[in-house]
C-alpha atoms as a PDB file:
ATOM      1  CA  UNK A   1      41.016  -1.796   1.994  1.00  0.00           C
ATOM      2  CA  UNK A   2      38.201  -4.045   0.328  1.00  0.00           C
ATOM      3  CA  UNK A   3      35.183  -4.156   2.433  1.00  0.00           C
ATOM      4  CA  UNK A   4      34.220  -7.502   3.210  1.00  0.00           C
ATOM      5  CA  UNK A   5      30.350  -8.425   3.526  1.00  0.00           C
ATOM      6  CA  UNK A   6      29.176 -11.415   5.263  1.00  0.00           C
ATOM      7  CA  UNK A   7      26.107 -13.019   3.085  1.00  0.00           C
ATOM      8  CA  UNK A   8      24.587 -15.227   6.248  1.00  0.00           C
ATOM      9  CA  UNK A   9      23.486 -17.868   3.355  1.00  0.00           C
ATOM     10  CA  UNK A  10      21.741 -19.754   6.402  1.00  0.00           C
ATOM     11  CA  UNK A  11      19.405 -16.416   7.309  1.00  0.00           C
ATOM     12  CA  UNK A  12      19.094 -15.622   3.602  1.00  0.00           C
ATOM     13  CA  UNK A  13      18.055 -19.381   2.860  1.00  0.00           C
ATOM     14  CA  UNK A  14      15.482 -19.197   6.289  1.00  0.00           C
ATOM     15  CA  UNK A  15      13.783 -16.557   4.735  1.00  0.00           C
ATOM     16  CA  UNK A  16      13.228 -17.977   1.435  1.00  0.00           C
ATOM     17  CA  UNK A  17      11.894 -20.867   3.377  1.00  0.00           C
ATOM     18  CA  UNK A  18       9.173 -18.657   5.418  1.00  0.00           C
ATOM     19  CA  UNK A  19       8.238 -16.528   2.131  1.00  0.00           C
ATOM     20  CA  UNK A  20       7.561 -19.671   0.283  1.00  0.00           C
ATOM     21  CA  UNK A  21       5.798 -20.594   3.073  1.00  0.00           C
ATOM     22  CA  UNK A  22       3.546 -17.611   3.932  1.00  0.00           C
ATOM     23  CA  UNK A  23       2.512 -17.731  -0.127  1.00  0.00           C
ATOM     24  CA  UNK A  24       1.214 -21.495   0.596  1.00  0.00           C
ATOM     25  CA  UNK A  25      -2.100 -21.546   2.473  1.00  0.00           C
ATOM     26  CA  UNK A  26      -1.968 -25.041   2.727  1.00  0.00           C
ATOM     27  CA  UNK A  27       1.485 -25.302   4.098  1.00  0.00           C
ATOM     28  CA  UNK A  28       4.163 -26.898   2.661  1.00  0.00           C
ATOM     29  CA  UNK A  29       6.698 -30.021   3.372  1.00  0.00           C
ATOM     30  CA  UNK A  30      10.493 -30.815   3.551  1.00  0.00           C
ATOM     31  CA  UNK A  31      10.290 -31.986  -0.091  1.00  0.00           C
ATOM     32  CA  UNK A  32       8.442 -29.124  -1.465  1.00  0.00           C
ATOM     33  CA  UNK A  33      10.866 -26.483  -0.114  1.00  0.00           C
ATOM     34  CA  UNK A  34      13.884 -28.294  -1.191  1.00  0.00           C
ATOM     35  CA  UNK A  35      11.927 -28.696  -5.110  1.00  0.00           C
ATOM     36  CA  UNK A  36      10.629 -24.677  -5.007  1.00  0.00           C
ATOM     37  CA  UNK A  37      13.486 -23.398  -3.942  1.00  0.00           C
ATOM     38  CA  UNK A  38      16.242 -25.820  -5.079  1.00  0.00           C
ATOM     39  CA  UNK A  39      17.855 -26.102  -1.394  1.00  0.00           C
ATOM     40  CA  UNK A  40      19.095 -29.331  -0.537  1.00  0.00           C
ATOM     41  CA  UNK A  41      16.711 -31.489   1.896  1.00  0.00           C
ATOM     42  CA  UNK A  42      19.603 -31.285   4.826  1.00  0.00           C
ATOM     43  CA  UNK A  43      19.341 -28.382   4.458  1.00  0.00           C
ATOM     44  CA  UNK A  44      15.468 -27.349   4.697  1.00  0.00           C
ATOM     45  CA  UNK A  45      15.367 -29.833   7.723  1.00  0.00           C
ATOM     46  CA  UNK A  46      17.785 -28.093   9.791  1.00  0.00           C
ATOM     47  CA  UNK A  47      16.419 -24.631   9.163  1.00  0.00           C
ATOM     48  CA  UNK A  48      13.044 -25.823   9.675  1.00  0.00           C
ATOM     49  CA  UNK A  49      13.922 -27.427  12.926  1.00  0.00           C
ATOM     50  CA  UNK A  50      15.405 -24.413  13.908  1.00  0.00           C
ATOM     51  CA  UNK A  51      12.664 -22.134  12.911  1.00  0.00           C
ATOM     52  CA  UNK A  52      10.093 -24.305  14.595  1.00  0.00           C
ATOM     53  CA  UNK A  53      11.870 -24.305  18.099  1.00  0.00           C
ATOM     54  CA  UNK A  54      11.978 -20.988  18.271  1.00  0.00           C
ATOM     55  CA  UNK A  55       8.025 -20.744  17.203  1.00  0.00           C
ATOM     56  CA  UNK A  56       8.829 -19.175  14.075  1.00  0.00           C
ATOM     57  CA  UNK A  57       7.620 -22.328  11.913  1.00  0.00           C
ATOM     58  CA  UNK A  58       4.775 -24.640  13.411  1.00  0.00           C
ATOM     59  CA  UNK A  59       4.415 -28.372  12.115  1.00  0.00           C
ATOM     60  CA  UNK A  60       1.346 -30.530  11.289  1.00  0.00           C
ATOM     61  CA  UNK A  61       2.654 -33.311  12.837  1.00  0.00           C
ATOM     62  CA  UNK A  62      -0.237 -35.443  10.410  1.00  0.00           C
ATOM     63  CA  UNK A  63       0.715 -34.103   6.769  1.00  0.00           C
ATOM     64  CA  UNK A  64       3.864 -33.054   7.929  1.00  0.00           C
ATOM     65  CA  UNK A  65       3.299 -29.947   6.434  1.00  0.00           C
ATOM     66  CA  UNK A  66       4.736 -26.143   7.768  1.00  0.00           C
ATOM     67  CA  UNK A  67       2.993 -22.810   8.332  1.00  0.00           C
ATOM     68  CA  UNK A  68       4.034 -19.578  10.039  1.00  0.00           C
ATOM     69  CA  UNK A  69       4.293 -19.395  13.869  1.00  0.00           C
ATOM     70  CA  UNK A  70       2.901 -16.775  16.394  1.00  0.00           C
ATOM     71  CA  UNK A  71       6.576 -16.094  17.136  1.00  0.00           C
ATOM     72  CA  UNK A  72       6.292 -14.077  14.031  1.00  0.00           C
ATOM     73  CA  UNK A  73       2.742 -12.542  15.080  1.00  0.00           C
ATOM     74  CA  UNK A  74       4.408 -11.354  17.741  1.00  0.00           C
ATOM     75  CA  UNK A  75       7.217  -9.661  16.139  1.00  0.00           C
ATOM     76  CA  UNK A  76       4.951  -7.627  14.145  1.00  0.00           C
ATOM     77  CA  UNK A  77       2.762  -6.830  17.473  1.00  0.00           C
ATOM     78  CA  UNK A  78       5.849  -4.592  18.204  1.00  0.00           C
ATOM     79  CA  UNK A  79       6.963  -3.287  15.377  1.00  0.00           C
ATOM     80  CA  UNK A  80       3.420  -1.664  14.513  1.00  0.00           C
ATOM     81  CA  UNK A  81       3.324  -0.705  18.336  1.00  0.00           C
ATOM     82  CA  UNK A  82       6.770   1.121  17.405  1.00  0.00           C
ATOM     83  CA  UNK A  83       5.151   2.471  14.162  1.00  0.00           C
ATOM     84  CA  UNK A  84       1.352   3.071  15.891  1.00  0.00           C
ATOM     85  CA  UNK A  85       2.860   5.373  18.307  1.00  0.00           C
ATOM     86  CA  UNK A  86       4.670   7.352  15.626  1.00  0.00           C
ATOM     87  CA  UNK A  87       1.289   7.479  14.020  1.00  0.00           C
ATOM     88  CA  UNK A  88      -0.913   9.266  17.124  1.00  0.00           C
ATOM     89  CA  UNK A  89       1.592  11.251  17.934  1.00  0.00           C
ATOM     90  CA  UNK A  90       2.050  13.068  14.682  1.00  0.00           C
ATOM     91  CA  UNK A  91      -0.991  15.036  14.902  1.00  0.00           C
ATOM     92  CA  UNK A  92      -0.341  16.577  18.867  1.00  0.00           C
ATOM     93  CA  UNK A  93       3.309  16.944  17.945  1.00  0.00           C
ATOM     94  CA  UNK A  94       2.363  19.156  15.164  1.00  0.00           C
ATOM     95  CA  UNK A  95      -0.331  21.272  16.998  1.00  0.00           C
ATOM     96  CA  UNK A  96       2.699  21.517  20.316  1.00  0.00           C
ATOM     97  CA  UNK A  97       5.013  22.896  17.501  1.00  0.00           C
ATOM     98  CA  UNK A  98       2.305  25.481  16.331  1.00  0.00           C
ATOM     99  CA  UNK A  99       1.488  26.692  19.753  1.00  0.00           C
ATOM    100  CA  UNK A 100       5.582  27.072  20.835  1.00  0.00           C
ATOM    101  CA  UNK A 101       6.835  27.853  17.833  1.00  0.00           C
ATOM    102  CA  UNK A 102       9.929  25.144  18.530  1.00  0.00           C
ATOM    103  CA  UNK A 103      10.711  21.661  17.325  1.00  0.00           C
ATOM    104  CA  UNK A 104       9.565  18.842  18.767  1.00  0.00           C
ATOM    105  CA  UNK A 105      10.700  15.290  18.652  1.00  0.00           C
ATOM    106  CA  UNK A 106       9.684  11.794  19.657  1.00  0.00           C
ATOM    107  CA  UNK A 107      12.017   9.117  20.920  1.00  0.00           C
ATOM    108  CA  UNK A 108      12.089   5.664  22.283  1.00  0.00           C
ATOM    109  CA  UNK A 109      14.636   4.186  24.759  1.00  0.00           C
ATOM    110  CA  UNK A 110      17.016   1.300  22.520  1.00  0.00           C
ATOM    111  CA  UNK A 111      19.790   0.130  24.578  1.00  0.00           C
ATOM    112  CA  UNK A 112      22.056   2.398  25.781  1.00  0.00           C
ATOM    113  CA  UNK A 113      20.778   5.470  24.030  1.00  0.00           C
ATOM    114  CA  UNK A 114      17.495   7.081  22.467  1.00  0.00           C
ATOM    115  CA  UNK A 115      16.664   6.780  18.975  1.00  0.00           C
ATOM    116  CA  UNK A 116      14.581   9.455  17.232  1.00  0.00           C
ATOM    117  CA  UNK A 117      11.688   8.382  15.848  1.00  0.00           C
ATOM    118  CA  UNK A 118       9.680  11.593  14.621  1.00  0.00           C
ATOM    119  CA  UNK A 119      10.577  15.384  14.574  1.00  0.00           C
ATOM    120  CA  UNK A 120       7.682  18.377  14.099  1.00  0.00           C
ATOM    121  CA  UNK A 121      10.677  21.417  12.797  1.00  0.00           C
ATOM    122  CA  UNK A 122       9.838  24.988  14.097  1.00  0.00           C
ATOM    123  CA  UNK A 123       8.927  27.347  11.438  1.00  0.00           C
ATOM    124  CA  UNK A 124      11.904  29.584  12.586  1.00  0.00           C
ATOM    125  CA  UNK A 125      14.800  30.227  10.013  1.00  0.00           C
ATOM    126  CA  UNK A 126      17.277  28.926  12.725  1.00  0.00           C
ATOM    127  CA  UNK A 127      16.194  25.652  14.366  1.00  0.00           C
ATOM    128  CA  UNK A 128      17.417  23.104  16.229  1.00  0.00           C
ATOM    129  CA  UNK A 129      17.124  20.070  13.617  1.00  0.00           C
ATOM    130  CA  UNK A 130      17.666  16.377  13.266  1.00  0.00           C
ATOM    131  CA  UNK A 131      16.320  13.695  11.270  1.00  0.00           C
ATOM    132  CA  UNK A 132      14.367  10.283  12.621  1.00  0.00           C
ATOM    133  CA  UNK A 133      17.054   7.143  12.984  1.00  0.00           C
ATOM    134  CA  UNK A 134      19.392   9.478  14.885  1.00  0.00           C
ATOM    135  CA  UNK A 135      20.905   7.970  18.202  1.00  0.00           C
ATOM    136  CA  UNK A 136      21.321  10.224  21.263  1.00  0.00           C
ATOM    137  CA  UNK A 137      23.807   9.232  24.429  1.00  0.00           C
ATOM    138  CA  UNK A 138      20.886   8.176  27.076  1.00  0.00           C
ATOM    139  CA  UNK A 139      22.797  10.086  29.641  1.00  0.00           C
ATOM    140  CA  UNK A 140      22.415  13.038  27.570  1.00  0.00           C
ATOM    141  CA  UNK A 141      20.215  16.473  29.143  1.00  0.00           C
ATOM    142  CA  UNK A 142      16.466  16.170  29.359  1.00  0.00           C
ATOM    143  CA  UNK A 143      16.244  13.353  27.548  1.00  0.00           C
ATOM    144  CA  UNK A 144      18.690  10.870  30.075  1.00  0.00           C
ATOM    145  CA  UNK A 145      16.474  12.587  32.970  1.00  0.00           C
ATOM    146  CA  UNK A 146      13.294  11.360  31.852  1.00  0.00           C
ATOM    147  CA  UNK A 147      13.700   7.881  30.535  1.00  0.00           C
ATOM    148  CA  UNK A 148      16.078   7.025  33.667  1.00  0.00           C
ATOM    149  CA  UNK A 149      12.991   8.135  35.854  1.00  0.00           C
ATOM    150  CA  UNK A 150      10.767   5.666  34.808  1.00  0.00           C
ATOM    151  CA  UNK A 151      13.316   3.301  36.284  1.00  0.00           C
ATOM    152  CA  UNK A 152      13.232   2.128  39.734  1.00  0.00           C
ATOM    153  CA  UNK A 153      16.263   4.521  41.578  1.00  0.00           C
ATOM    154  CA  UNK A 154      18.776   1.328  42.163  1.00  0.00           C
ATOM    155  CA  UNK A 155      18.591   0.817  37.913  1.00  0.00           C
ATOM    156  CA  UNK A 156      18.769   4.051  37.184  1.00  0.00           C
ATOM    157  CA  UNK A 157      21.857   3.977  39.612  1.00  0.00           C
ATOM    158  CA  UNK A 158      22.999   1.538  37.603  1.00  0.00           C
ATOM    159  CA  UNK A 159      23.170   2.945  34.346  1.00  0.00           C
ATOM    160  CA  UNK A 160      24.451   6.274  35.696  1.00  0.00           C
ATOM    161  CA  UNK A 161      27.152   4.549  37.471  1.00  0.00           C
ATOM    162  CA  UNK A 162      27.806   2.366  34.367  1.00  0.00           C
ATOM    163  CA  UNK A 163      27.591   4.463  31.523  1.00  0.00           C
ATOM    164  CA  UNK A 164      29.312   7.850  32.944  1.00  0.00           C
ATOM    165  CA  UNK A 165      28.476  11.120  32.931  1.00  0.00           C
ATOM    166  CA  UNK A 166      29.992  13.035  29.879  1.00  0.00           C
ATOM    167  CA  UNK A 167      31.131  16.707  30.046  1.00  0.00           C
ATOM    168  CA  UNK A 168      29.116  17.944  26.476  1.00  0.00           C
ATOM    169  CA  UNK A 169      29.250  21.995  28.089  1.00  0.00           C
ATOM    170  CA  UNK A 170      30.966  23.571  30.600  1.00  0.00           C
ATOM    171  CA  UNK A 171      27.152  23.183  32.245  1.00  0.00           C
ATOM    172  CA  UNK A 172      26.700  19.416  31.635  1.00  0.00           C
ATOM    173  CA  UNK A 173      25.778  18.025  35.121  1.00  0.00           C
ATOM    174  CA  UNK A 174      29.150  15.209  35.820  1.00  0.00           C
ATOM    175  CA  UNK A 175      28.565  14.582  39.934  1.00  0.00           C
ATOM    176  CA  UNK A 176      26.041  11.536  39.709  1.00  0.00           C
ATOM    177  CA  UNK A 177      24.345  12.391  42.921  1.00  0.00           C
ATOM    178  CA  UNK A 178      23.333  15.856  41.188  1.00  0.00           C
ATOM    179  CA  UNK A 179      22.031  14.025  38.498  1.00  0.00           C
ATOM    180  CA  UNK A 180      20.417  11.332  40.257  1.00  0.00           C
ATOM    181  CA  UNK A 181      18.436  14.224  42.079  1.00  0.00           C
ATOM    182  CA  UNK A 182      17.865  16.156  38.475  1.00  0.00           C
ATOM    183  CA  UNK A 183      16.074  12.274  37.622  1.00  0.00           C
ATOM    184  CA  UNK A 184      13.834  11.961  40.690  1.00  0.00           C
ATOM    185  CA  UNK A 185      12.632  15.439  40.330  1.00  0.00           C
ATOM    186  CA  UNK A 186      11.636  14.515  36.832  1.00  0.00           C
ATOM    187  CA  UNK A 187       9.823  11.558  37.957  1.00  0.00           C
ATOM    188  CA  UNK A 188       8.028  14.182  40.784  1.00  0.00           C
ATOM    189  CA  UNK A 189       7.079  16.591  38.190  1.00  0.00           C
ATOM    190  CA  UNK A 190       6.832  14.549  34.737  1.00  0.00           C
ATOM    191  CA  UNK A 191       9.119  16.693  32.846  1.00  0.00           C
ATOM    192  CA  UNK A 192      13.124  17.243  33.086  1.00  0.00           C
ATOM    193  CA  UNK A 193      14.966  20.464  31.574  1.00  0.00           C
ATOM    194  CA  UNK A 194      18.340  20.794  30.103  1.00  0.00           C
ATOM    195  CA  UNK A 195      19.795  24.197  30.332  1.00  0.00           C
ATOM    196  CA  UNK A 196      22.525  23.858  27.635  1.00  0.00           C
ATOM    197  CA  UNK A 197      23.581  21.082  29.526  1.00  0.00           C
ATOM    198  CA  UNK A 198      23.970  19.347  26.390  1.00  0.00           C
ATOM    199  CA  UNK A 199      24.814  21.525  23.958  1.00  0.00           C
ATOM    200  CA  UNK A 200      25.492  25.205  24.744  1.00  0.00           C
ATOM    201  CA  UNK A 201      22.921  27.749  23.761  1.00  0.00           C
ATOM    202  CA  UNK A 202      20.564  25.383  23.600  1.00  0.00           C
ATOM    203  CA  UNK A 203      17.808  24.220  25.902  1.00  0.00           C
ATOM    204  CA  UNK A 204      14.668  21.397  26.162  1.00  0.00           C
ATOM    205  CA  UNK A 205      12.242  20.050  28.027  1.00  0.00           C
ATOM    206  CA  UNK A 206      11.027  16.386  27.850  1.00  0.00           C
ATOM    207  CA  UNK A 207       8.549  14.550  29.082  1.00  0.00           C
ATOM    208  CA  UNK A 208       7.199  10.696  29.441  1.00  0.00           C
ATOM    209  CA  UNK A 209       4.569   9.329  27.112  1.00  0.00           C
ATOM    210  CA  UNK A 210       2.826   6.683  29.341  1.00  0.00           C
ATOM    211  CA  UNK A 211       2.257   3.087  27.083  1.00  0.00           C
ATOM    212  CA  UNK A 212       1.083  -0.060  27.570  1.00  0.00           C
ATOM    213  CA  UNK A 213       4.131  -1.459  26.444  1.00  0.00           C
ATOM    214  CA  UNK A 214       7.667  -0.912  25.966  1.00  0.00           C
ATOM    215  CA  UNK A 215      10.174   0.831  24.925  1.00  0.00           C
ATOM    216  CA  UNK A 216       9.723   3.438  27.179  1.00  0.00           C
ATOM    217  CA  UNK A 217       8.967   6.991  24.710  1.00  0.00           C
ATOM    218  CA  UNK A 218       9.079  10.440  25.189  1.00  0.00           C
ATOM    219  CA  UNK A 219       8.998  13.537  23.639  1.00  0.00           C
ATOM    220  CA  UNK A 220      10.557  16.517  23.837  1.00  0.00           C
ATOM    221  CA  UNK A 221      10.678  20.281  22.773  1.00  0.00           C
ATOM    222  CA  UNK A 222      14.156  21.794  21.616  1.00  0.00           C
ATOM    223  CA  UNK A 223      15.110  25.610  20.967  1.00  0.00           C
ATOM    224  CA  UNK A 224      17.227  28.341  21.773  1.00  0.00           C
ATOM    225  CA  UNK A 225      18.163  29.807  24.905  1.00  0.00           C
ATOM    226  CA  UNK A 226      17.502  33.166  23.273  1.00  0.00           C
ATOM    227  CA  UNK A 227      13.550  31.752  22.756  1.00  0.00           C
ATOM    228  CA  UNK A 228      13.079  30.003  25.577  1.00  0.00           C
ATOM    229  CA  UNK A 229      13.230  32.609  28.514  1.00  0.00           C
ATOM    230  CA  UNK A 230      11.782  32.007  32.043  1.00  0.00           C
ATOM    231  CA  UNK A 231       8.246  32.866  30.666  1.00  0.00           C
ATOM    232  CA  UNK A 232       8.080  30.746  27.086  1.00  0.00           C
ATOM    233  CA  UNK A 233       9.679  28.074  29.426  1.00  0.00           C
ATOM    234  CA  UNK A 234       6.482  27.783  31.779  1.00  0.00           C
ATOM    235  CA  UNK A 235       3.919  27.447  28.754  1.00  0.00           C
ATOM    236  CA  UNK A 236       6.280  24.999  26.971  1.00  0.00           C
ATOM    237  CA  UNK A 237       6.030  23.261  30.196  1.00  0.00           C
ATOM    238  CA  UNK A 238       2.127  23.328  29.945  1.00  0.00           C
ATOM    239  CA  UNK A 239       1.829  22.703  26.271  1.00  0.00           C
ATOM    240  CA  UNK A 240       3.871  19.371  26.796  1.00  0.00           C
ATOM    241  CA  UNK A 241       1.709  17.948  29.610  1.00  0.00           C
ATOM    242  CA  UNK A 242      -1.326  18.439  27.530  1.00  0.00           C
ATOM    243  CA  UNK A 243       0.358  16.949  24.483  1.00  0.00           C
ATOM    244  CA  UNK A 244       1.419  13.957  26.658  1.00  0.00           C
ATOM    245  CA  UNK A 245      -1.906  12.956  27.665  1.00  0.00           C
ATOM    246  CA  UNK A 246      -3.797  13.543  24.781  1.00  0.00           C
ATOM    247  CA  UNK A 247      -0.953  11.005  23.408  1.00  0.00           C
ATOM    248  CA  UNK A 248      -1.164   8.592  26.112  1.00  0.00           C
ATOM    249  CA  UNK A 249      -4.902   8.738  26.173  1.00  0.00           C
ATOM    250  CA  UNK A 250      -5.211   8.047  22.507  1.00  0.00           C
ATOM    251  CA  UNK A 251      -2.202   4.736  22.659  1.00  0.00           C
ATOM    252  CA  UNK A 252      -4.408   3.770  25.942  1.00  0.00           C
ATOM    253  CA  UNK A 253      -8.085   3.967  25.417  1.00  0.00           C
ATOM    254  CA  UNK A 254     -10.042   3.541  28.538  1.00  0.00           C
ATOM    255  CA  UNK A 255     -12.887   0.911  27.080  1.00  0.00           C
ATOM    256  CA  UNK A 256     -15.946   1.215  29.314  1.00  0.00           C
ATOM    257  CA  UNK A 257     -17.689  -2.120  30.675  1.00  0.00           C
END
């Protein structure tokens, strides 16, 4: 079967409109955008309307001329936050990974599930592995533990009680009052630990990075349960908490008066 791709000509035509724009420092009218870019006048008003509502596009109501809105300021607020925090915690991620010896990611909440943002690989020849973009089920080990805990207990409830606890191993935790406890211990201690709970032979421990703003990150360290004995398990445990703060600390500067 033909795959069938839907162009959007109205998005593609509002972005021609704010790159000519954002090239103009003096801003530019209705009659200029439909001349530059050979779009009908119709049409630049209604997708300048549009923009402008929504604070993407402001007007100068005198020369009825238009120039980028904070809307758009705003949107890139966030998406270096996303990138900033990526950025700092590169540097502790890497030093964590050299003093375990296991792989360590970094992950943001998105929806319904976490999305990997970063990964530090262990220098072992057999690793646990996998590359930034990928989506984990939020109700998924370590990870599910620690994100729902920064959630008051009726949301994270919620989202237990909505999304379902899935069976990965024969030790995956299904009884959502056993779960719900796993969650409130991890927002006692600041960590959570899957024991192959999400995939067998394999355990983690995560932990909270505290921001200013959301999404709501974490990291956490991954390896096997052949590594990560009782006694690896309780410096991993350290290791993280420093790593976590020296994150958090560096995203949150304390700025002295």
């Amino acid at each position: 079967m033909k795959k069938v791709l839907y162009s959007a000509p109205s998005v593609k035509k509002a972005f021609k409109i704010l790159y000519a724009i954002s090239d103009a420092s003096s801003g530019l009218g209705i009659s200029d955008l439909s001349k530059q870019l050979k779009i009908g006048k119709s049409t630049v008003h209604g997708i300048t309307s549009a923009l402008e509502e929504i604070g993407v596009l402001i007007r100068d109501p005198l020369h009825k001329k238009y120039f980028l809105g904070y809307t758009l300021l705003e949107l890139k607020k966030k998406a270096y936050g996303k990138m900033e925090l990526r950025d700092v915690a590169k540097v502790p991620m890497e030093k964590l990974m050299e003093r375990i010896g296991e792989t360590v990611f970094l992950g943001i909440l998105s929806g319904d599930h976490v999305t990997i943002l970063d990964m530090v690989e262990s220098h072992h020849e057999m690793k646990i592995t996998s590359p930034p973009g990928t989506r984990l089920p939020l109700l998924a080990g370590a990870t599910g533990k620690v994100f729902l805990s920064q959630f008051e207990e009726k949301k994270a409830k919620e989202v237990i009680q909505k999304g379902g606890l899935i069976k990965f191993t024969s030790k995956s935790i299904v009884d959502q009052e056993k779960f719900l406890k796993e969650v409130k211990e991890a927002k006692k201690k600041g960590y959570a630990i899957d024991n192959e709970e999400y995939m067998l032979g394999v355990k983690a421990i995560a932990a909270p990075i505290q921001t200013s703003s959301p999404p709501p990150a974490a990291i956490w360290v991954v390896g096997f349960t052949s590594s990560l004995n009782d006694q690896k398990m309780e410096k991993v445990i350290l290791e993280i908490r420093k790593t976590i703060k020296e994150i958090s600390d560096s995203m949150n500067p304390v700025v002295a008066l």
